[in-house]
C-alpha atoms as a PDB file:
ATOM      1  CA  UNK A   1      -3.020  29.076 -62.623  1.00  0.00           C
ATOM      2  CA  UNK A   2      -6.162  28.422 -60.917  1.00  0.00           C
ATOM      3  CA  UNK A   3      -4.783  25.514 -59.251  1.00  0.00           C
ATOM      4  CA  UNK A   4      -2.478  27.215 -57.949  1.00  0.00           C
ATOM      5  CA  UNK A   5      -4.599  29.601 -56.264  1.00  0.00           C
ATOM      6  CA  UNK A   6      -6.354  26.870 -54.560  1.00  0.00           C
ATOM      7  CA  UNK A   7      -3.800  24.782 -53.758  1.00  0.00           C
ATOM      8  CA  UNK A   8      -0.962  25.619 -51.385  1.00  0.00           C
ATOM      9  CA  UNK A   9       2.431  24.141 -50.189  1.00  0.00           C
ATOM     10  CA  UNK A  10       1.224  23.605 -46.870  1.00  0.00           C
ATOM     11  CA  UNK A  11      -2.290  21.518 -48.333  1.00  0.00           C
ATOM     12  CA  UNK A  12       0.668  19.958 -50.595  1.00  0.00           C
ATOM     13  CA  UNK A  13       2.803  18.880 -47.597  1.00  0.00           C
ATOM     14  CA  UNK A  14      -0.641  17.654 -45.388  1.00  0.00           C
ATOM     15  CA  UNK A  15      -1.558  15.600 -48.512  1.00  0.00           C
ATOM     16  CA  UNK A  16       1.846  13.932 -48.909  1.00  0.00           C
ATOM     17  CA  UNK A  17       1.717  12.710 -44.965  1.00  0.00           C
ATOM     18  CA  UNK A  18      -1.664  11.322 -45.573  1.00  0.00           C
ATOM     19  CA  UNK A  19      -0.588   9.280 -48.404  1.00  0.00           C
ATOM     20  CA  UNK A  20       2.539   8.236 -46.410  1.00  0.00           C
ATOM     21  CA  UNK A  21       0.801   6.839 -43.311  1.00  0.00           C
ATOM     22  CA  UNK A  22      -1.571   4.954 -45.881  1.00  0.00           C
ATOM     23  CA  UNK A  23       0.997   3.541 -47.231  1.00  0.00           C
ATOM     24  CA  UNK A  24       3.611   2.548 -45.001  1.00  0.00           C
ATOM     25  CA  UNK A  25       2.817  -1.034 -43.816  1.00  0.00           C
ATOM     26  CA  UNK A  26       1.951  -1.068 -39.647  1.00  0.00           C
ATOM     27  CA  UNK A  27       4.953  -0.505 -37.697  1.00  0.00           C
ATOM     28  CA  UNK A  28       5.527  -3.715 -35.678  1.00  0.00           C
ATOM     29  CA  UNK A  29       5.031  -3.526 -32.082  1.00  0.00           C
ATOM     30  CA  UNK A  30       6.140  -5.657 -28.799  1.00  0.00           C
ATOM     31  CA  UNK A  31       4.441  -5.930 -25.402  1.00  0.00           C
ATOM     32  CA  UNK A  32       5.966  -7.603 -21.979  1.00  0.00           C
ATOM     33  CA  UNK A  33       4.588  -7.909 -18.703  1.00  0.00           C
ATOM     34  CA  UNK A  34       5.832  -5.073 -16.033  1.00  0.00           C
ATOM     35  CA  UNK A  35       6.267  -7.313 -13.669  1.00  0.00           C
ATOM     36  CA  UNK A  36       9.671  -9.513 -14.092  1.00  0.00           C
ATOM     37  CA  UNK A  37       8.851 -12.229 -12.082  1.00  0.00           C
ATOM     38  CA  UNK A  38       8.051 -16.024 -12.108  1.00  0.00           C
ATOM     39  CA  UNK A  39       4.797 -16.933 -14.164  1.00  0.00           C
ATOM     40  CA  UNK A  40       3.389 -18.693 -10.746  1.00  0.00           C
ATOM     41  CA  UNK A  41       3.743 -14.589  -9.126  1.00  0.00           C
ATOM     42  CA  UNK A  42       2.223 -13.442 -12.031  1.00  0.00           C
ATOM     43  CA  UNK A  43      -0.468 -15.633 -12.359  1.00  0.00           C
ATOM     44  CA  UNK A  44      -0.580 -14.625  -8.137  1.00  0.00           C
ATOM     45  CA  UNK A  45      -1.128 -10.968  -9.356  1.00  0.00           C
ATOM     46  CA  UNK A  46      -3.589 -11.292 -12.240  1.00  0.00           C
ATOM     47  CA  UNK A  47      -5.513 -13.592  -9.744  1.00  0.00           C
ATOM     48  CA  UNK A  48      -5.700 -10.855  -6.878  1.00  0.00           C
ATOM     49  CA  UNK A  49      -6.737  -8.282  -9.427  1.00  0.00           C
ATOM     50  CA  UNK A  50      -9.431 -10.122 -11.058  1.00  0.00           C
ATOM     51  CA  UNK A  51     -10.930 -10.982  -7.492  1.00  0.00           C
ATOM     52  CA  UNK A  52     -10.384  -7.034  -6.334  1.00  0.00           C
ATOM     53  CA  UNK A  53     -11.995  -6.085  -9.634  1.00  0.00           C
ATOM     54  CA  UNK A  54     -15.030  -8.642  -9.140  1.00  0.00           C
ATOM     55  CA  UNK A  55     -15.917  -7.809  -5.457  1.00  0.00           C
ATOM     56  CA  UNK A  56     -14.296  -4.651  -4.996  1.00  0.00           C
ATOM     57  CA  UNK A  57     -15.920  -3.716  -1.366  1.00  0.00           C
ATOM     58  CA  UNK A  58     -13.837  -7.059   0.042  1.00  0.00           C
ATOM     59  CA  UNK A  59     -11.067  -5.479   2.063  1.00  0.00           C
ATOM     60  CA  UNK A  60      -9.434  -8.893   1.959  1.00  0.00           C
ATOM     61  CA  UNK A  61      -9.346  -9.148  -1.778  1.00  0.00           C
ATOM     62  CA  UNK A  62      -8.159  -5.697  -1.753  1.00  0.00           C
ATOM     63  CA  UNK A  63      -5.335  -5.971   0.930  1.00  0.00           C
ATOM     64  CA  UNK A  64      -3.752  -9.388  -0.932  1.00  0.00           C
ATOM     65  CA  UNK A  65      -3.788  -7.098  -4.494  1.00  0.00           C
ATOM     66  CA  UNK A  66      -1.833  -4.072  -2.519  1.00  0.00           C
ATOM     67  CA  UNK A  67       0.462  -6.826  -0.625  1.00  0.00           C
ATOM     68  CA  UNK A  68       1.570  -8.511  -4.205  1.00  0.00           C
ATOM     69  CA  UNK A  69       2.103  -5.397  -5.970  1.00  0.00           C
ATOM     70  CA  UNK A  70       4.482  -3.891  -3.046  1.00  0.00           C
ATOM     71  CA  UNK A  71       6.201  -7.017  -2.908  1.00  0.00           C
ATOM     72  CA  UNK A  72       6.769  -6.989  -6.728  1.00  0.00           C
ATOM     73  CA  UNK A  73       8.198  -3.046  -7.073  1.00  0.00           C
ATOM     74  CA  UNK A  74       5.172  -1.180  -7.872  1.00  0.00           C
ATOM     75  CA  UNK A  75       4.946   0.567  -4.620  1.00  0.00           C
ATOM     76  CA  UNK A  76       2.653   3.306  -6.225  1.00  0.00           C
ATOM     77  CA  UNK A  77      -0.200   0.912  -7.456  1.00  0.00           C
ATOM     78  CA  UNK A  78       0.276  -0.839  -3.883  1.00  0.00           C
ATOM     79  CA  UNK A  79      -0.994   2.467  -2.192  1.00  0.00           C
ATOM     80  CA  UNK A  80      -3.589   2.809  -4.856  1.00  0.00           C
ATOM     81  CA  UNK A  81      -4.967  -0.037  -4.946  1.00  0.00           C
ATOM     82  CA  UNK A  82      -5.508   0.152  -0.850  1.00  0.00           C
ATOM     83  CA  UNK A  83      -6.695   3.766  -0.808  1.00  0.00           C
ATOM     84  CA  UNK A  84      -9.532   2.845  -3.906  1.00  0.00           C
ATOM     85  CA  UNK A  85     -10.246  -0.067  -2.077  1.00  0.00           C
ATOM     86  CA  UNK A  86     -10.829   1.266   1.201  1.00  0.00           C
ATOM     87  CA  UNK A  87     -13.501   3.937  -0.225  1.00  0.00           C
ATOM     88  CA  UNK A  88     -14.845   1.033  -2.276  1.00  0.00           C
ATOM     89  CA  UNK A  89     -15.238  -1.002   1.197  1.00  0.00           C
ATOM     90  CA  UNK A  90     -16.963   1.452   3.382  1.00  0.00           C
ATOM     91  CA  UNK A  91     -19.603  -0.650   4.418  1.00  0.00           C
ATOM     92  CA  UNK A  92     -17.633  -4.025   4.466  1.00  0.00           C
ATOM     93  CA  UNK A  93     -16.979  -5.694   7.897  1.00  0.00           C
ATOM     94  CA  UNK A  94     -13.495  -6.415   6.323  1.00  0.00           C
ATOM     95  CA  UNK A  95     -12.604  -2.424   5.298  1.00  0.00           C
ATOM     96  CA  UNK A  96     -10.213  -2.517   7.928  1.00  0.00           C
ATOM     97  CA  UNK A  97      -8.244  -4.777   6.014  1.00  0.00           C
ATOM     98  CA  UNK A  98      -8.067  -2.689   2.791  1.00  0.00           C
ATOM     99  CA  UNK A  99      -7.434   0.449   5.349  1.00  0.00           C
ATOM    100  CA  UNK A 100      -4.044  -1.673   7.259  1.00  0.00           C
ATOM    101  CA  UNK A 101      -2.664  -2.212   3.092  1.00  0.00           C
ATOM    102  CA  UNK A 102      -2.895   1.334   2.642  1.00  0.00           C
ATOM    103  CA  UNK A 103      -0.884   2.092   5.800  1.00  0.00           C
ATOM    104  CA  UNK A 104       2.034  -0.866   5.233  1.00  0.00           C
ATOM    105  CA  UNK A 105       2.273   0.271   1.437  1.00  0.00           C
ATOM    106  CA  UNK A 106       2.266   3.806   2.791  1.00  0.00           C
ATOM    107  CA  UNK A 107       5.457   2.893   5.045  1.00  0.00           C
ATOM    108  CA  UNK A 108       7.034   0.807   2.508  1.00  0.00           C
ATOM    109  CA  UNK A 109       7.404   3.785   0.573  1.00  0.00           C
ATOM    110  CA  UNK A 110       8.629   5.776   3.589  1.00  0.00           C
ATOM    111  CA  UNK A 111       5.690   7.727   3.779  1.00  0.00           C
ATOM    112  CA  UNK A 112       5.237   7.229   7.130  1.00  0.00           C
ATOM    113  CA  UNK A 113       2.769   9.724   8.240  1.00  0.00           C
ATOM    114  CA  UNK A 114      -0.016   8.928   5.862  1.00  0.00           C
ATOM    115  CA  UNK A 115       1.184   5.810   7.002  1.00  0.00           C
ATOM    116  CA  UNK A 116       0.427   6.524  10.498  1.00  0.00           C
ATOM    117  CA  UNK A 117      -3.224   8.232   9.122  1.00  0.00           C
ATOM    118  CA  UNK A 118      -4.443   4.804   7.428  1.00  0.00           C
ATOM    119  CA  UNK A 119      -2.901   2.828  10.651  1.00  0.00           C
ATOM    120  CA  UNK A 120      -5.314   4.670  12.878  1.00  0.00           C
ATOM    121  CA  UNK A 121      -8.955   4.701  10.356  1.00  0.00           C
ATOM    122  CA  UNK A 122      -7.732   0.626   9.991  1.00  0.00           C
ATOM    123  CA  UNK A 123      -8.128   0.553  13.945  1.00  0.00           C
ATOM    124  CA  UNK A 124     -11.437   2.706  13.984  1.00  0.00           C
ATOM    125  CA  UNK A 125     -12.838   0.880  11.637  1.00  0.00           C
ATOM    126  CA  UNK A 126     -11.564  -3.018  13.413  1.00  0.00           C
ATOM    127  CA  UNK A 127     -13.195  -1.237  16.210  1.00  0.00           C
ATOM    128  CA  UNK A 128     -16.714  -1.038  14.752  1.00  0.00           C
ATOM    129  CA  UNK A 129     -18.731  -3.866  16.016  1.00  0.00           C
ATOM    130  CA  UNK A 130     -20.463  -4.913  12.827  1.00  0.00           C
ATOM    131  CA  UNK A 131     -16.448  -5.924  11.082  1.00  0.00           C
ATOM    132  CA  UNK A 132     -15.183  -9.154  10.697  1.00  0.00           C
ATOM    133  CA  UNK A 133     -11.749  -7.815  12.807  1.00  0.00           C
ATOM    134  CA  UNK A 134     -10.688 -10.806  15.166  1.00  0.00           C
ATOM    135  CA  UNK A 135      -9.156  -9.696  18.863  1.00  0.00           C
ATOM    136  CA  UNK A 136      -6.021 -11.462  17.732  1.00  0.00           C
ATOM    137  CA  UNK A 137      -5.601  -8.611  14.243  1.00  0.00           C
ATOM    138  CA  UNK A 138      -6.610  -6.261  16.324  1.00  0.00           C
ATOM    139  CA  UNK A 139      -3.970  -6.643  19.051  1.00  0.00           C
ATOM    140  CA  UNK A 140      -1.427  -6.768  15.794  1.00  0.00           C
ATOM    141  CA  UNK A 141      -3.220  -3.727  14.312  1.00  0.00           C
ATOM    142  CA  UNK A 142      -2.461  -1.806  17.741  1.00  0.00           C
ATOM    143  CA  UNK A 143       0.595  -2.588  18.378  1.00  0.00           C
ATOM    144  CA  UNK A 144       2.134  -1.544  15.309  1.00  0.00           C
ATOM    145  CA  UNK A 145       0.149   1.757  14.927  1.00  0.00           C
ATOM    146  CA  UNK A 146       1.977   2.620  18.316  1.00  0.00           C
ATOM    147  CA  UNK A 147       5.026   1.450  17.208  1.00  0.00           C
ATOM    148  CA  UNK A 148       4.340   3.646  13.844  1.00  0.00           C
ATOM    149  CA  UNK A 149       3.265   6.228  16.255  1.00  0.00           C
ATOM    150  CA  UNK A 150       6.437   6.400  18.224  1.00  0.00           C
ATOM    151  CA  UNK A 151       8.721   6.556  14.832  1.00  0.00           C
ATOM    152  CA  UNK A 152       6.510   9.640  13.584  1.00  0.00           C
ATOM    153  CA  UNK A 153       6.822  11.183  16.668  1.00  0.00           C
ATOM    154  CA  UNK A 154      10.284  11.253  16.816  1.00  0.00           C
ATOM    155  CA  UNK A 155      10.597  13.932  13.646  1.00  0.00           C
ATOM    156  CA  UNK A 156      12.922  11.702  11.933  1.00  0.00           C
ATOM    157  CA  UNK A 157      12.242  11.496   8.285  1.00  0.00           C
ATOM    158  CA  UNK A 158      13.168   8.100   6.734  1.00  0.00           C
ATOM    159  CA  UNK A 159      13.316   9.182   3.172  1.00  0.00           C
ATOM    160  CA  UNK A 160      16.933  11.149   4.243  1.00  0.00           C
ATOM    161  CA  UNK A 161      18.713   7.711   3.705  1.00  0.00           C
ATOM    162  CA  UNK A 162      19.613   4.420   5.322  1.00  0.00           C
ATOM    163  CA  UNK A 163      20.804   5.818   8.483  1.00  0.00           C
ATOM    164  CA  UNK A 164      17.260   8.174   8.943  1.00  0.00           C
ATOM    165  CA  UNK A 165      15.455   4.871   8.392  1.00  0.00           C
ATOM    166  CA  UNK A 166      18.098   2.983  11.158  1.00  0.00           C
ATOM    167  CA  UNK A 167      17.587   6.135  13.318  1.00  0.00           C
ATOM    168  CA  UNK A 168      13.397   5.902  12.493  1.00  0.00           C
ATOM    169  CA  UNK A 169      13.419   1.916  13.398  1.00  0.00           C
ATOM    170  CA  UNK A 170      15.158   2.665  16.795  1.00  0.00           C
ATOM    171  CA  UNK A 171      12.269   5.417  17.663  1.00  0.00           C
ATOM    172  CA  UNK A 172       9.741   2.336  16.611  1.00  0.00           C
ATOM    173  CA  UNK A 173      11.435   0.431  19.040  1.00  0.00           C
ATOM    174  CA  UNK A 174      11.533   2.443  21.950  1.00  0.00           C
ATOM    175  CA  UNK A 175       8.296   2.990  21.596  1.00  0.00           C
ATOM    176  CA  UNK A 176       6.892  -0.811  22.447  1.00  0.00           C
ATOM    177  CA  UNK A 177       5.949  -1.293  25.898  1.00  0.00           C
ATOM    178  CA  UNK A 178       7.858  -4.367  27.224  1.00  0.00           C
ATOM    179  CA  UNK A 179       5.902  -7.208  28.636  1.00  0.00           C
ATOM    180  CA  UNK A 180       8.261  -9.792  30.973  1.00  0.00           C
ATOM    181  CA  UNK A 181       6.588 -12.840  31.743  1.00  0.00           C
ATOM    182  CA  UNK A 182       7.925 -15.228  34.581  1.00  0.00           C
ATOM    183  CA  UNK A 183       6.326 -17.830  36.950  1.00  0.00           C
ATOM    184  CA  UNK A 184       8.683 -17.363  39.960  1.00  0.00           C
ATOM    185  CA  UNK A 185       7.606 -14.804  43.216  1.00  0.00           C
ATOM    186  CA  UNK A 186       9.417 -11.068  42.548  1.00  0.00           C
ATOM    187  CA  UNK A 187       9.504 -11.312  39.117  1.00  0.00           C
ATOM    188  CA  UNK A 188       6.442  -9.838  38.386  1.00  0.00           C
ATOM    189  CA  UNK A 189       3.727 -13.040  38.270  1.00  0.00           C
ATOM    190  CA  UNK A 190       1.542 -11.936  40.285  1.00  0.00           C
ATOM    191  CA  UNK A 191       1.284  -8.137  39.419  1.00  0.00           C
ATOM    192  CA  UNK A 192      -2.189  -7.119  37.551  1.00  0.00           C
ATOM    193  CA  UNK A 193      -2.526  -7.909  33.624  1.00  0.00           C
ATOM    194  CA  UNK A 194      -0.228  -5.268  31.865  1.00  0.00           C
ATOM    195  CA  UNK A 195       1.343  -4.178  34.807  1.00  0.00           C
ATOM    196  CA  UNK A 196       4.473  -6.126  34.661  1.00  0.00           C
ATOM    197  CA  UNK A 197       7.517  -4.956  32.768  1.00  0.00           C
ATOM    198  CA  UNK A 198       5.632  -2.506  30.745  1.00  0.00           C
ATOM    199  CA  UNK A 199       7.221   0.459  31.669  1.00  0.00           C
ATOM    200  CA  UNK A 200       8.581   2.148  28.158  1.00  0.00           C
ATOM    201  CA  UNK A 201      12.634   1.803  28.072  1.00  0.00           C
END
């Protein structure tokens, strides 16, 4: 009788769980890698993480992680990766790097404005005279934050389907100045740098 006042079905039912899950033998588990790839893109991966995670202010290391995880799927960790990096890198000569990943894994994903956001701090910060940005990048860098620029200008959302992102690549297009070079007299050779053929179509 007493124990019965002490003891309840519920502490009954707690007390047979316990002495279940002591019981039962581990249940067997199985781990694979996310990424289905080859073991040398794997290996490719690990590598760029473990050099992002041991000098995480190197835009470089950081823009070769976001490039290998866009390229296998994980679009999401790709931005990531870029974003964290870029904070990490704020007083790297080579945070311009880590700020360019964030835009192209930004636009991989569609996501073109924040795209067009981290396209633009990637060219302030290649603009900065103390980073490592050579003229060459920097001519890249520009050239496809206008064409970037154009695209988001136009209002046309890629993420409505194939033919938005057709539609989207056209706007890009349109929006590249075209340079025609030539060595003859009346085709432009001796107009001033910039000058010839660059009117927009």
């Amino acid at each position: 009788m007493q124990l019965q006042r002490f003891v309840g079905l519920v502490d009954l039912g707690i007390a047979t769980i316990v002495l279940v899950t002591i019981v039962l033998p581990p249940r067997e588990m199985f781990a694979s890698a996310a990424q289905k790839a080859t073991e040398a893109e794997q290996f490719g991966l690990a590598l760029a993480e473990a050099r992002t995670l041991a000098h995480p202010e190197d835009g470089a290391a950081t823009a070769e992680l976001s490039r290998r995880l866009g390229a296998a799927g994980f679009k999401d960790w790709a931005i990531e990766a870029a974003v964290l990096g870029g904070e990490h890198a704020k007083q790297s000569p080579t945070r311009w790097r880590a700020l360019l990943a964030a835009s192209v894994a930004f636009v991989d994903r569609y996501d073109v404005v924040p795209g067009l956001d981290y396209a633009n701090r990637a060219l302030a910060a290649c603009d900065d005279p103390t980073a490592a940005c050579p003229g060459y990048e920097q001519v890249r860098m520009r050239q496809y934050q206008q064409q970037l620029d154009a695209g988001v200008a136009s209002g046309i959302d890629p993420h409505r389907g194939p033919a938005a992102v057709q539609a989207f690549r056209r706007a890009e297009e349109r929006g590249l100045r075209q340079i025609h070079l030539g060595g003859h007299d009346g085709d432009g050779a001796n107009a001033a740098p910039g000058s010839a053929g660059s009117n927009a179509p």
